[in-house]
Protein backbone atom coordinates (compact mmCIF):
# COMPACT_ATOMS: atom_id res chain seq x y z
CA UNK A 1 8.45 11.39 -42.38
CA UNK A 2 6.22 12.28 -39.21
CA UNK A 3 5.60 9.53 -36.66
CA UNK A 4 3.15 9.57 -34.37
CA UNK A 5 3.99 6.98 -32.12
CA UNK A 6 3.11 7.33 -28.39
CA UNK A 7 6.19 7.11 -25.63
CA UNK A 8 5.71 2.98 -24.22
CA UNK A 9 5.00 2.72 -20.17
CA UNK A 10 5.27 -0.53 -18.46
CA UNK A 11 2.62 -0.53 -15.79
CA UNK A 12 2.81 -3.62 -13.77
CA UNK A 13 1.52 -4.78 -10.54
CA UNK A 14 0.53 -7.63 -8.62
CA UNK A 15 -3.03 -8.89 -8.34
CA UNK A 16 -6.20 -7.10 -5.77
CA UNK A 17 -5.53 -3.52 -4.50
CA UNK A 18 -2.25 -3.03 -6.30
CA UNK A 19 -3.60 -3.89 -9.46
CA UNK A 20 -6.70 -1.27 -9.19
CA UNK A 21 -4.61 1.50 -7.69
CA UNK A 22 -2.08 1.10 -10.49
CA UNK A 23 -4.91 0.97 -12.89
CA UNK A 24 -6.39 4.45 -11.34
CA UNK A 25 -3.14 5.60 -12.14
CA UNK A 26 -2.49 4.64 -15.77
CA UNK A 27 -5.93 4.71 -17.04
CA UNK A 28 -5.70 8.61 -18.01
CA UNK A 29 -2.41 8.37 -19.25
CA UNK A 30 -3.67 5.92 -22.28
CA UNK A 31 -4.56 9.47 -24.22
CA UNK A 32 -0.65 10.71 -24.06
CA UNK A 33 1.20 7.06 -23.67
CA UNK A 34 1.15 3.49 -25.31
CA UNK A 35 0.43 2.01 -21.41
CA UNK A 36 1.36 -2.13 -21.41
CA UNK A 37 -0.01 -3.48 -18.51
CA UNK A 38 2.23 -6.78 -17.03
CA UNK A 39 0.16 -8.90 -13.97
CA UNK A 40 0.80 -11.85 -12.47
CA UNK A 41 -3.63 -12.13 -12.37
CA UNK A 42 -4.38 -14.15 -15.01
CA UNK A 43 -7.76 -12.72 -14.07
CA UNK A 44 -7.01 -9.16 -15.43
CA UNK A 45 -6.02 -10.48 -18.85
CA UNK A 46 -9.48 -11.14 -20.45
CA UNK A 47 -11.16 -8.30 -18.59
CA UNK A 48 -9.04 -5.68 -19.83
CA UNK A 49 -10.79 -5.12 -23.27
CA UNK A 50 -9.00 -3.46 -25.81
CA UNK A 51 -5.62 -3.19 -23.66
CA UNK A 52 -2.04 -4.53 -24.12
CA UNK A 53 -2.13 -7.50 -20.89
CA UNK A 54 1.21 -9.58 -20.46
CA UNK A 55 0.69 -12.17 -17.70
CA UNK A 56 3.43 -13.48 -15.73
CA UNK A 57 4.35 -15.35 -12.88
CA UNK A 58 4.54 -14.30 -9.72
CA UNK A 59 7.21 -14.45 -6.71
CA UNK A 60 7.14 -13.37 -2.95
CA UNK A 61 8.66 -13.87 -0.12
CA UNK A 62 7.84 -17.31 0.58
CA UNK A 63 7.58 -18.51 -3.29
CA UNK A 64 11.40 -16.78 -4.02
CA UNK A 65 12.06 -19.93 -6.17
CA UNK A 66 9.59 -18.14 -8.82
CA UNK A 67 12.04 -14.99 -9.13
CA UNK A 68 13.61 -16.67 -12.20
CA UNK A 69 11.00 -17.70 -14.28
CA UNK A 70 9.76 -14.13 -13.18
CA UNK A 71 13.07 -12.39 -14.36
CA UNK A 72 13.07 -14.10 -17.21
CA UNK A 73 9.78 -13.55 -18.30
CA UNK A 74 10.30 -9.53 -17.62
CA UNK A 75 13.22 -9.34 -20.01
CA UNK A 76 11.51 -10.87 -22.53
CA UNK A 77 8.70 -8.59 -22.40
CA UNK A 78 11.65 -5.53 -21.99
CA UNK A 79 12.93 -6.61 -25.37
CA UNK A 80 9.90 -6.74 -26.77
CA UNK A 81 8.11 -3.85 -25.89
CA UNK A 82 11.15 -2.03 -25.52
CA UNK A 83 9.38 0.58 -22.70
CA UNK A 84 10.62 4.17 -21.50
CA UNK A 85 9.84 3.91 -18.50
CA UNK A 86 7.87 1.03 -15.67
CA UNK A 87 5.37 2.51 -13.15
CA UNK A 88 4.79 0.06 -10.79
CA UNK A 89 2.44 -0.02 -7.33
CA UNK A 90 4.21 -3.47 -5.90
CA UNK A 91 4.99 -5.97 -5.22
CA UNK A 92 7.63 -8.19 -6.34
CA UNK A 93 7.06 -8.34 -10.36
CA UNK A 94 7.12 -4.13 -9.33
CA UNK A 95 10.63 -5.00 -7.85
CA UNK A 96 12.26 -7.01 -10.34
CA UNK A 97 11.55 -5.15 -13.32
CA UNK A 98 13.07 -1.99 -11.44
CA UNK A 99 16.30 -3.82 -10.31
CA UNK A 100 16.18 -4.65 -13.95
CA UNK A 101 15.27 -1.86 -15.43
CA UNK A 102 18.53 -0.13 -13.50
CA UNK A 103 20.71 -2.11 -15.92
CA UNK A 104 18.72 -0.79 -19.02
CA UNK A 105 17.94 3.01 -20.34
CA UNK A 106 14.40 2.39 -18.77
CA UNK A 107 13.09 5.39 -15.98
CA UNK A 108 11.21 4.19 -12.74
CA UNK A 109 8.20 5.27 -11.08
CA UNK A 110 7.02 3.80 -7.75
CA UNK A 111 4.00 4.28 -6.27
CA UNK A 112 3.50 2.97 -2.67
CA UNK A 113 0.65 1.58 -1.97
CA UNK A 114 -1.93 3.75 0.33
CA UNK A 115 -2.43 0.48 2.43
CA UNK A 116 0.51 1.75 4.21
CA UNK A 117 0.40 4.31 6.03
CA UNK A 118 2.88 4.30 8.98
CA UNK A 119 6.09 3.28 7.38
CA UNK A 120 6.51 2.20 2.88
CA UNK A 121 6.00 -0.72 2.06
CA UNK A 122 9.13 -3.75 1.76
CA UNK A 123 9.20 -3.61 -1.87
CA UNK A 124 9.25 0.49 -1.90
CA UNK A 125 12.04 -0.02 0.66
CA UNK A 126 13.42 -2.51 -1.54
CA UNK A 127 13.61 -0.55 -4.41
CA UNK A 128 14.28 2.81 -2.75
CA UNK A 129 18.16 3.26 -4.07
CA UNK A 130 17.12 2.37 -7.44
CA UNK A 131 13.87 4.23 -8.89
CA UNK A 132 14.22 7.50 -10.38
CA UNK A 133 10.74 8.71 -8.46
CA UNK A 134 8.98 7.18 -5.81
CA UNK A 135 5.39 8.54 -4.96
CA UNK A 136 3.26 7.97 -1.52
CA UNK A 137 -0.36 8.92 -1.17
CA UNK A 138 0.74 9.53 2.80
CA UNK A 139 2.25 13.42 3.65
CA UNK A 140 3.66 11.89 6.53
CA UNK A 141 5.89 9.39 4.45
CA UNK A 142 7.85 11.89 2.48
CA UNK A 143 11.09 12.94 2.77
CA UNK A 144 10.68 15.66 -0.27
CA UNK A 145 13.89 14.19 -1.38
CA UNK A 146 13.64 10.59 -2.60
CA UNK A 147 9.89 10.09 -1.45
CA UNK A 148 7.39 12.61 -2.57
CA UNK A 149 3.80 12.87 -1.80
CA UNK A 150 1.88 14.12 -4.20
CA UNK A 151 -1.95 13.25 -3.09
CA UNK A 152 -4.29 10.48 -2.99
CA UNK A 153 -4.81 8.66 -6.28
CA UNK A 154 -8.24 7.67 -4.70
C-alpha cells in the first residue's frame, strides 16, 4: 500500500520580521512538505487560513522565566507532529526547539535574519554548534563551512 504522505517541517519563529521572512521561506515549500508553522503571535494564528498554526509562549532574554512553559509546550507539539526537520529564522522559540531537537532524530535549519548584517545574530550564535545548516542572506557572514550564504530570501 502506497502512501502519499508529505515529509513534516516545523517552521517556527517569533513575531514581526522573523515571522514574514520565515514565512517567505516556507510558503513554496507547502507543494513538496506538510509545513507546521509554531509562533509565539497569537496574531498569526487566525490569519493564516487554511494552515497548520501552533501558538506558544514566548521567552527572551529578559522574560527567561518563560523558557519552561516554552520547552514544554515545544515537546508537546514534537510528539505530536512528530517533524523531520525545524527551520527556524529566531529567536528564542527558534533556539529551544533546536537545543531540543539535538536530543531527537529531528534535522535543523537556521536562517539568520537579514536584519543583521555585520556580525549573526545571538540566537544563530547560540545555536551555532548544534544545527545541521545555518543560512545568512549576508556573503560577508559566511564561513562556507558552518555558515553558508546562499542569497537574499527578499
Amino acid at each position: 500500500m502506497k502512501t502519499d504522505k508529505k515529509p513534516k517541517i516545523l517552521a517556527i519563529a517569533s513575531p514581526g520580521g522573523h515571522w514574514i521572512q520565515l514565512n517567505k521561506i516556507c510558503n513554496p515549500m507547502e507543494n513538496e512538505f506538510e509545513v507546521i508553522y509554531v509562533t509565539p503571535g497569537a496574531q498569526y494564528v487566525s490569519a493564516q487560513t487554511g494552515k497548520t498554526v501552533f501558538n506558544i509562549s514566548d521567552a527572551s532574554a529578559t522574560s527567561k522565566h518563560m523558557l519552561i512553559p516554552l520547552t514544554l509546550q515545544l515537546l508537546w507539539i514534537f510528539a505530536r507532529v512528530r517533524p523531520a526537520a525545524i527551520v527556524s529564522t529566531g529567536a528564542a522559540p527558534g533556539v529551544i526547539a533546536f537545543l531540543l531537537a539535538k536530543f531527537l532524530p529531528i534535522k535543523t535549519i537556521w536562517v539568520d535574519s537579514i536584519a543583521n548584517v555585520s556580525i549573526l545574530s545571538r540566537s544563530a550564535r547560540m545555536i551555532k554548534k548544534h544545527a545541521d545548516l545555518i543560512m545568512t542572506q549576508w556573503q560577508t557572514l559566511s564561513d562556507d563551512k558552518q555558515v553558508i550564504y546562499k542569497g537574499s530570501i527578499l
